[in-house]
PDB file of N, CA and C in Angstrom:
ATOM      1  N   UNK A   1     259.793 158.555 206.693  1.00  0.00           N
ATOM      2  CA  UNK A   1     258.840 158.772 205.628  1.00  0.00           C
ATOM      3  C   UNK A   1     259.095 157.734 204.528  1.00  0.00           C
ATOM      4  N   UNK A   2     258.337 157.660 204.075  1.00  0.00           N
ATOM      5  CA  UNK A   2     258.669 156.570 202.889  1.00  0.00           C
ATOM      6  C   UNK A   2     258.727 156.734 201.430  1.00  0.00           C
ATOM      7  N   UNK A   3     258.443 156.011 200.605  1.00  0.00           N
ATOM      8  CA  UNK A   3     258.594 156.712 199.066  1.00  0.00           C
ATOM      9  C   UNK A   3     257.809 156.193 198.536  1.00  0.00           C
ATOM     10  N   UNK A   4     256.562 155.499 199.001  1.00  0.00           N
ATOM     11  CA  UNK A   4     255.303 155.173 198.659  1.00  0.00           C
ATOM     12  C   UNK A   4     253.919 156.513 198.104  1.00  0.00           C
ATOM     13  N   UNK A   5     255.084 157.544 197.326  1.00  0.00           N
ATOM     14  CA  UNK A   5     254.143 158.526 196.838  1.00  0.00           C
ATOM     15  C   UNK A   5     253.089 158.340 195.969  1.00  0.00           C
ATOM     16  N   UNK A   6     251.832 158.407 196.134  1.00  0.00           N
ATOM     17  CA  UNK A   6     251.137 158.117 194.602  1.00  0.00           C
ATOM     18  C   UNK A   6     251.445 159.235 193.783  1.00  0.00           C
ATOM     19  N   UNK A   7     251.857 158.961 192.291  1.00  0.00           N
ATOM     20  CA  UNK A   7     251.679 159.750 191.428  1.00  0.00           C
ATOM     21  C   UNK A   7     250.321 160.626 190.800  1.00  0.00           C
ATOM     22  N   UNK A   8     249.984 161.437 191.289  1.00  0.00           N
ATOM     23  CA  UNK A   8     248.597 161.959 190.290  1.00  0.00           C
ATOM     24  C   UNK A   8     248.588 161.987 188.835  1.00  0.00           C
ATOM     25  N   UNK A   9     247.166 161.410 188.291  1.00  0.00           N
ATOM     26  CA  UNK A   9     247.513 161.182 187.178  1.00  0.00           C
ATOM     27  C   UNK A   9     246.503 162.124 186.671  1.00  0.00           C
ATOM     28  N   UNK A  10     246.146 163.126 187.270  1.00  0.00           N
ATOM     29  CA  UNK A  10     244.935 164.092 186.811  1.00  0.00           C
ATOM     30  C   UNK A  10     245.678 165.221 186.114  1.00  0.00           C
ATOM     31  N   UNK A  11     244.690 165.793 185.059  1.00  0.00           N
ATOM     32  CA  UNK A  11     245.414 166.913 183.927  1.00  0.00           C
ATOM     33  C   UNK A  11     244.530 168.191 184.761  1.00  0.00           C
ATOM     34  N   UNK A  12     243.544 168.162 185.202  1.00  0.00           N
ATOM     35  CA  UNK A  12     243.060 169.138 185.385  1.00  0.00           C
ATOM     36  C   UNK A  12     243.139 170.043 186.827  1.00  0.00           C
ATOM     37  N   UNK A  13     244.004 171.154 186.407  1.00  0.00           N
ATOM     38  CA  UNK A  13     244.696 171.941 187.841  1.00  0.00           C
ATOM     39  C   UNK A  13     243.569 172.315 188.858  1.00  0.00           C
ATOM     40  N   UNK A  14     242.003 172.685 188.926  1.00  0.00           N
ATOM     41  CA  UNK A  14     241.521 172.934 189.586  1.00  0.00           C
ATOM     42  C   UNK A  14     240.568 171.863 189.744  1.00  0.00           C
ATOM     43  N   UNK A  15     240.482 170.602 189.840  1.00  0.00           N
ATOM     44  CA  UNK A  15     239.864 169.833 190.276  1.00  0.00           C
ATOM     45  C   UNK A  15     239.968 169.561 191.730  1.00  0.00           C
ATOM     46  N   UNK A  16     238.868 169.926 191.829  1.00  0.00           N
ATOM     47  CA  UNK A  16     238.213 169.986 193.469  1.00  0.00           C
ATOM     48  C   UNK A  16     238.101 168.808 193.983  1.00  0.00           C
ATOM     49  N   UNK A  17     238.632 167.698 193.419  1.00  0.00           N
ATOM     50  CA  UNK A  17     238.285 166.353 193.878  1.00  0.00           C
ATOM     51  C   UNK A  17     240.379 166.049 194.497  1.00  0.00           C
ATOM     52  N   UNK A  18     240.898 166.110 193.646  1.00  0.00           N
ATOM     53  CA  UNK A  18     242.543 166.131 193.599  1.00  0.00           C
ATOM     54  C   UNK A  18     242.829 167.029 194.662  1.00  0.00           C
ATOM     55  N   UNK A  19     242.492 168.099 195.035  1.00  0.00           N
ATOM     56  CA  UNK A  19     242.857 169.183 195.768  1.00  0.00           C
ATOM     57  C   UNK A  19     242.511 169.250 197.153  1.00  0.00           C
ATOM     58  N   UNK A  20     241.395 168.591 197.493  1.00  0.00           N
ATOM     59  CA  UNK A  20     240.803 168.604 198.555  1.00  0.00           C
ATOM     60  C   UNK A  20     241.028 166.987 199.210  1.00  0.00           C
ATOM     61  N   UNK A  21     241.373 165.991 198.126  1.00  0.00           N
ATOM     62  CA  UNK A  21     241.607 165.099 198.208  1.00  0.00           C
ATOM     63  C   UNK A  21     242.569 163.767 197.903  1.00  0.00           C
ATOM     64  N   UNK A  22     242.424 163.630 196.439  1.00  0.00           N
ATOM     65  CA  UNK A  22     242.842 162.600 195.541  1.00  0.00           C
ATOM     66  C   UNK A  22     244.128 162.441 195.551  1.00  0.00           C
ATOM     67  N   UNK A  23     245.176 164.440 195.392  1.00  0.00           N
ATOM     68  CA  UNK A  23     246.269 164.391 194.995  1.00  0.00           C
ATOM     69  C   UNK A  23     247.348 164.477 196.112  1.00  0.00           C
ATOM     70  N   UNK A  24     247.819 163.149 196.488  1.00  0.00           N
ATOM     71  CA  UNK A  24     248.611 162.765 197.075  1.00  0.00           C
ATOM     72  C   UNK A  24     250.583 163.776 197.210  1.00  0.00           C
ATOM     73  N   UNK A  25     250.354 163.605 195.552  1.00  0.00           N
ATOM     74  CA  UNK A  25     251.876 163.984 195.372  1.00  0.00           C
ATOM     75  C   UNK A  25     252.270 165.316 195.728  1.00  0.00           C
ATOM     76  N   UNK A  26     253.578 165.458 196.690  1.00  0.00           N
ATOM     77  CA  UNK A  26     253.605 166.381 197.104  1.00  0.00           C
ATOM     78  C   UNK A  26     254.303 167.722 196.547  1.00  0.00           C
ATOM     79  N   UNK A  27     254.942 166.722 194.983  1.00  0.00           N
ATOM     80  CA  UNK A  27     255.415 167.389 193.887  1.00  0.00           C
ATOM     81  C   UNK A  27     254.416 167.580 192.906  1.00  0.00           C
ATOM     82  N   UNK A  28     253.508 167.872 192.927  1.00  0.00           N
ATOM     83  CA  UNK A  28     252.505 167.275 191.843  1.00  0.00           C
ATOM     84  C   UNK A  28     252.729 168.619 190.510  1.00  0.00           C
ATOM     85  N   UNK A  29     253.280 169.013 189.616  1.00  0.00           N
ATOM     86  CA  UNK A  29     253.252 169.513 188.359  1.00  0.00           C
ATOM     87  C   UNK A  29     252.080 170.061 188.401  1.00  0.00           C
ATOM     88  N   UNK A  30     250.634 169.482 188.668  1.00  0.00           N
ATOM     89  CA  UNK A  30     249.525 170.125 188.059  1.00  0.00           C
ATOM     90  C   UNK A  30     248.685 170.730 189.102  1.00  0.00           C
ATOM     91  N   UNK A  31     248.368 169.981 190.140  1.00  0.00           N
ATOM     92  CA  UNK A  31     247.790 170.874 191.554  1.00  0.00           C
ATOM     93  C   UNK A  31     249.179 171.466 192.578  1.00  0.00           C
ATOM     94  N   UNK A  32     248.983 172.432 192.683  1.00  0.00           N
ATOM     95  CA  UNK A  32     250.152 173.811 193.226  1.00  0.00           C
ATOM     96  C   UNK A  32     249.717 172.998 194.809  1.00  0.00           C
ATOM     97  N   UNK A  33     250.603 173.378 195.703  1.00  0.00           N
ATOM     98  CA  UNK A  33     250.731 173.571 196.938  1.00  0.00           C
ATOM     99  C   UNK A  33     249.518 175.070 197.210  1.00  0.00           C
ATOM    100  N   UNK A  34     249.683 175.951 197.192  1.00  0.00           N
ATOM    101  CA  UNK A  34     248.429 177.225 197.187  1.00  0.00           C
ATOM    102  C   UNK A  34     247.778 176.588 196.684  1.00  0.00           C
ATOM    103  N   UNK A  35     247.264 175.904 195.420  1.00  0.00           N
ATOM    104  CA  UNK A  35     245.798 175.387 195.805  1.00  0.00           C
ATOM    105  C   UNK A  35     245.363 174.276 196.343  1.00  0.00           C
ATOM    106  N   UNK A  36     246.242 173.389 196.770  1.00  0.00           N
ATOM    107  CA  UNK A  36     245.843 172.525 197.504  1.00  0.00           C
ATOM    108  C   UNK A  36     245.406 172.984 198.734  1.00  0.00           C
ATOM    109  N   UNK A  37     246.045 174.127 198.940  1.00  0.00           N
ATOM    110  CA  UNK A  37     245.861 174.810 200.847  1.00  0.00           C
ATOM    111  C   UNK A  37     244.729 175.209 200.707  1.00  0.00           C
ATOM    112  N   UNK A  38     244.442 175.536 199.822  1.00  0.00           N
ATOM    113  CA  UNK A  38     243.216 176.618 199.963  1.00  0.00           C
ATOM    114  C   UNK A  38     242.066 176.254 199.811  1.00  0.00           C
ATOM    115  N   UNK A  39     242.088 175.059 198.807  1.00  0.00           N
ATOM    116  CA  UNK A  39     241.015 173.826 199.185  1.00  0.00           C
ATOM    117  C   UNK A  39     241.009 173.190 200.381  1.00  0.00           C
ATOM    118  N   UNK A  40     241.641 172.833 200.825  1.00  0.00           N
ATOM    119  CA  UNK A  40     241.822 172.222 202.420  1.00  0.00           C
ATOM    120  C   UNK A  40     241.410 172.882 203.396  1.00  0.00           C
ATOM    121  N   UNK A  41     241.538 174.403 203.596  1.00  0.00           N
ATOM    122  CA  UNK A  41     241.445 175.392 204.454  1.00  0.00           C
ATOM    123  C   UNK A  41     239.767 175.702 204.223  1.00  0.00           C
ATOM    124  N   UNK A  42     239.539 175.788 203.120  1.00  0.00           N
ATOM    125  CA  UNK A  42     238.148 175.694 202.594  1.00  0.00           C
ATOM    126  C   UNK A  42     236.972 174.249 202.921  1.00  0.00           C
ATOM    127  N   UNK A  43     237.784 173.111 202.618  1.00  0.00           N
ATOM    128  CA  UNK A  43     236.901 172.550 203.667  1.00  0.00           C
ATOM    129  C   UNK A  43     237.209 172.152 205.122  1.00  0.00           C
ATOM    130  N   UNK A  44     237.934 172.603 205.258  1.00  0.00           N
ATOM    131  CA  UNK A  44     237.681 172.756 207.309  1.00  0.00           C
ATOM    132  C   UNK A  44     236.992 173.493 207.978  1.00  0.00           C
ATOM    133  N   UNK A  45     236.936 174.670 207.142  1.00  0.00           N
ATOM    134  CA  UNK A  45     236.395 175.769 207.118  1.00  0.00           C
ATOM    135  C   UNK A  45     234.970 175.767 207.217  1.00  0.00           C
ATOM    136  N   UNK A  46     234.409 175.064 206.218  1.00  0.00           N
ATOM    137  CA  UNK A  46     233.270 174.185 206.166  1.00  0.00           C
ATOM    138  C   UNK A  46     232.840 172.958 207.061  1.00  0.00           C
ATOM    139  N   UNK A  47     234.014 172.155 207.984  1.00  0.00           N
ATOM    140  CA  UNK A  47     233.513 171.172 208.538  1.00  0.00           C
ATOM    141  C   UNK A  47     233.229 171.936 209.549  1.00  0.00           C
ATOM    142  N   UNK A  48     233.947 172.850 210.125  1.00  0.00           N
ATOM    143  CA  UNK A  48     234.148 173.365 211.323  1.00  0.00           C
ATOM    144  C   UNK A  48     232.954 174.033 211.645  1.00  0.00           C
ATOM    145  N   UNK A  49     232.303 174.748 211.074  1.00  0.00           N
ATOM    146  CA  UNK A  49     230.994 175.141 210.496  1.00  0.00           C
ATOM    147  C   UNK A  49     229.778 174.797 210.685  1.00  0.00           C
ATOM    148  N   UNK A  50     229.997 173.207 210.588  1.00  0.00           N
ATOM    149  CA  UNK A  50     228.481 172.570 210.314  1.00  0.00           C
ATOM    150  C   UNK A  50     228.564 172.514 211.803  1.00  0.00           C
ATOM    151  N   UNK A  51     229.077 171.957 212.961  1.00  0.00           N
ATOM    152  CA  UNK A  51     229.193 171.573 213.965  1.00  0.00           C
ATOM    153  C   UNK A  51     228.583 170.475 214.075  1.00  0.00           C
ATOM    154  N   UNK A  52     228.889 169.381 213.081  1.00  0.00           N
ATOM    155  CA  UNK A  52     228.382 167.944 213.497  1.00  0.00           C
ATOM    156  C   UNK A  52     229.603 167.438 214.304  1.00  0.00           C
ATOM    157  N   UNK A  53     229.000 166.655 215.454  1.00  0.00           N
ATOM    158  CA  UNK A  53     230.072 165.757 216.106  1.00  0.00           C
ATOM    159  C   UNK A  53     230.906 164.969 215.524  1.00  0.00           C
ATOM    160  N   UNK A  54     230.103 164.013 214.428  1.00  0.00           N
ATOM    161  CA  UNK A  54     230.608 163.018 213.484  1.00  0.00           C
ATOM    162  C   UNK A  54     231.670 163.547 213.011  1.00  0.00           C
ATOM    163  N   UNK A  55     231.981 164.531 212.549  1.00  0.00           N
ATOM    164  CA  UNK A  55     233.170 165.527 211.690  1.00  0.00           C
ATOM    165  C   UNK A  55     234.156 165.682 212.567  1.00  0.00           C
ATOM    166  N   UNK A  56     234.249 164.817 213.211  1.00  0.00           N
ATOM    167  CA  UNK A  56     235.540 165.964 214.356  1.00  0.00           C
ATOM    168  C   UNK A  56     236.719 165.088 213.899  1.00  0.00           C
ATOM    169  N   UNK A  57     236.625 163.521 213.150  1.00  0.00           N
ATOM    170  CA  UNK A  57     237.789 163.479 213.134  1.00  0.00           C
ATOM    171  C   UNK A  57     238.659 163.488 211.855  1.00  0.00           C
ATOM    172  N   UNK A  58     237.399 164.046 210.856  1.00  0.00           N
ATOM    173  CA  UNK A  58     237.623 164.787 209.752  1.00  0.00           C
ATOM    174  C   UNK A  58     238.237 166.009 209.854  1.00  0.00           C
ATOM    175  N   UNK A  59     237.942 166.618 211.080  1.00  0.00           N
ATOM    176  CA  UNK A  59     238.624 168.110 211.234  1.00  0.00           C
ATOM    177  C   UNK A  59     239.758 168.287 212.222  1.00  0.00           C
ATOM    178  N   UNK A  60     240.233 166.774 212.140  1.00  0.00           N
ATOM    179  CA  UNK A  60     241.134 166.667 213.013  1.00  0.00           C
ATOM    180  C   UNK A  60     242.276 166.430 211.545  1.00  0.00           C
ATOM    181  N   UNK A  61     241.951 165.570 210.734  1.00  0.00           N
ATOM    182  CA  UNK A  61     242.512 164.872 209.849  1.00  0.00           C
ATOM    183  C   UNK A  61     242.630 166.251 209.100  1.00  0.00           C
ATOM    184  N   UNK A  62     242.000 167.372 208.485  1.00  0.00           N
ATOM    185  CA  UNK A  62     241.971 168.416 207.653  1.00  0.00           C
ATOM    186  C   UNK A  62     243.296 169.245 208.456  1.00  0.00           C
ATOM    187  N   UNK A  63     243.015 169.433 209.262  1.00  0.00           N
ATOM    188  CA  UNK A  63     243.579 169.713 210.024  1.00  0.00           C
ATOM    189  C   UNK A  63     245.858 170.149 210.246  1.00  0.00           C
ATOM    190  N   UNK A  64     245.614 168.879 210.323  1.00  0.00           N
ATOM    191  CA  UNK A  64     246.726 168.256 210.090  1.00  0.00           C
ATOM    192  C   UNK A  64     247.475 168.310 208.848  1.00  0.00           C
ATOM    193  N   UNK A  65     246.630 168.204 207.913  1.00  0.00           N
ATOM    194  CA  UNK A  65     246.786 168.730 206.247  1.00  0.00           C
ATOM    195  C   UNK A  65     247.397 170.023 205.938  1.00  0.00           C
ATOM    196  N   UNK A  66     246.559 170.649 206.748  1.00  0.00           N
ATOM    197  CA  UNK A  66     246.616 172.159 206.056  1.00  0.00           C
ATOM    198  C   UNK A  66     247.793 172.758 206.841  1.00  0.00           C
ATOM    199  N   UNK A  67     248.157 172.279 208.449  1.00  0.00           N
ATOM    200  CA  UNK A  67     249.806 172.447 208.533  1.00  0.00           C
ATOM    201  C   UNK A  67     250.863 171.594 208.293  1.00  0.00           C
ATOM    202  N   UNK A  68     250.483 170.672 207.541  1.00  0.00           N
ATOM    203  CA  UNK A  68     251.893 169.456 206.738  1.00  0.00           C
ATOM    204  C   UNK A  68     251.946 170.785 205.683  1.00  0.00           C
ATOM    205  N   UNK A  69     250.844 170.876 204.710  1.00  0.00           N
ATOM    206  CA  UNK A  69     251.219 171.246 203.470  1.00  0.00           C
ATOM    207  C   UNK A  69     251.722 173.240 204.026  1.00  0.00           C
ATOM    208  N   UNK A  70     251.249 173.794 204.737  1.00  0.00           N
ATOM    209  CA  UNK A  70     251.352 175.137 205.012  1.00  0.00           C
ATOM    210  C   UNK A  70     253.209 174.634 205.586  1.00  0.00           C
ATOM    211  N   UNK A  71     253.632 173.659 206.144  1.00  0.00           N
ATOM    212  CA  UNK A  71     255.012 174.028 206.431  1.00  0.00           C
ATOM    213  C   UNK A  71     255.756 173.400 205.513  1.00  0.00           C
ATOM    214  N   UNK A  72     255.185 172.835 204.052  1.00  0.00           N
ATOM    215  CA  UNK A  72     256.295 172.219 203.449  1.00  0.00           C
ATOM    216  C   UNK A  72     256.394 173.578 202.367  1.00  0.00           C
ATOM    217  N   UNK A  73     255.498 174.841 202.411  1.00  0.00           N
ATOM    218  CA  UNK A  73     255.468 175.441 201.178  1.00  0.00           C
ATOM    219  C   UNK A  73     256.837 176.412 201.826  1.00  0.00           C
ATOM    220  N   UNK A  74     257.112 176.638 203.429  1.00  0.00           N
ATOM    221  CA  UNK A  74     258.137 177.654 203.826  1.00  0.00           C
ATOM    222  C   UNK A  74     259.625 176.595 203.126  1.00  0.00           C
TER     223      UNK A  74
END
């Protein structure tokens, strides 16, 4: 792994843009681990949903997210 973390530089804890996306850091002070999951889980939830083909490797990539971050919170 490396130590090429981006720092988030966002103040605002429920930004749906950071959470679902932006916020990299896996320490991040202002977006929680629970809400990052739950945004994530929320849009897979949603890709999974639409059943466009195009999305699959978005819901492959979401995917993957939501058990990195679901096993770093144990």
């Amino acid at each position: 792994m490396t130590n090429d973390v981006k720092k988030c530089l966002c103040d605002e804890p429920l930004c749906a843009k950071c959470l679902g996306v932006n916020c990299e850091d896996d320490n991040c002070k202002v977006h929680s681990f629970g809400d990052k999951l739950r945004a994530k889980r929320r849009i897979l939830s949603n890709l999974e949903a639409s059943g466009k083909e195009a999305k699959k490797t978005e819901i492959a990539k979401y995917r993957l997210e939501v058990e990195r971050i679901g096993g770093l919170r144990k």
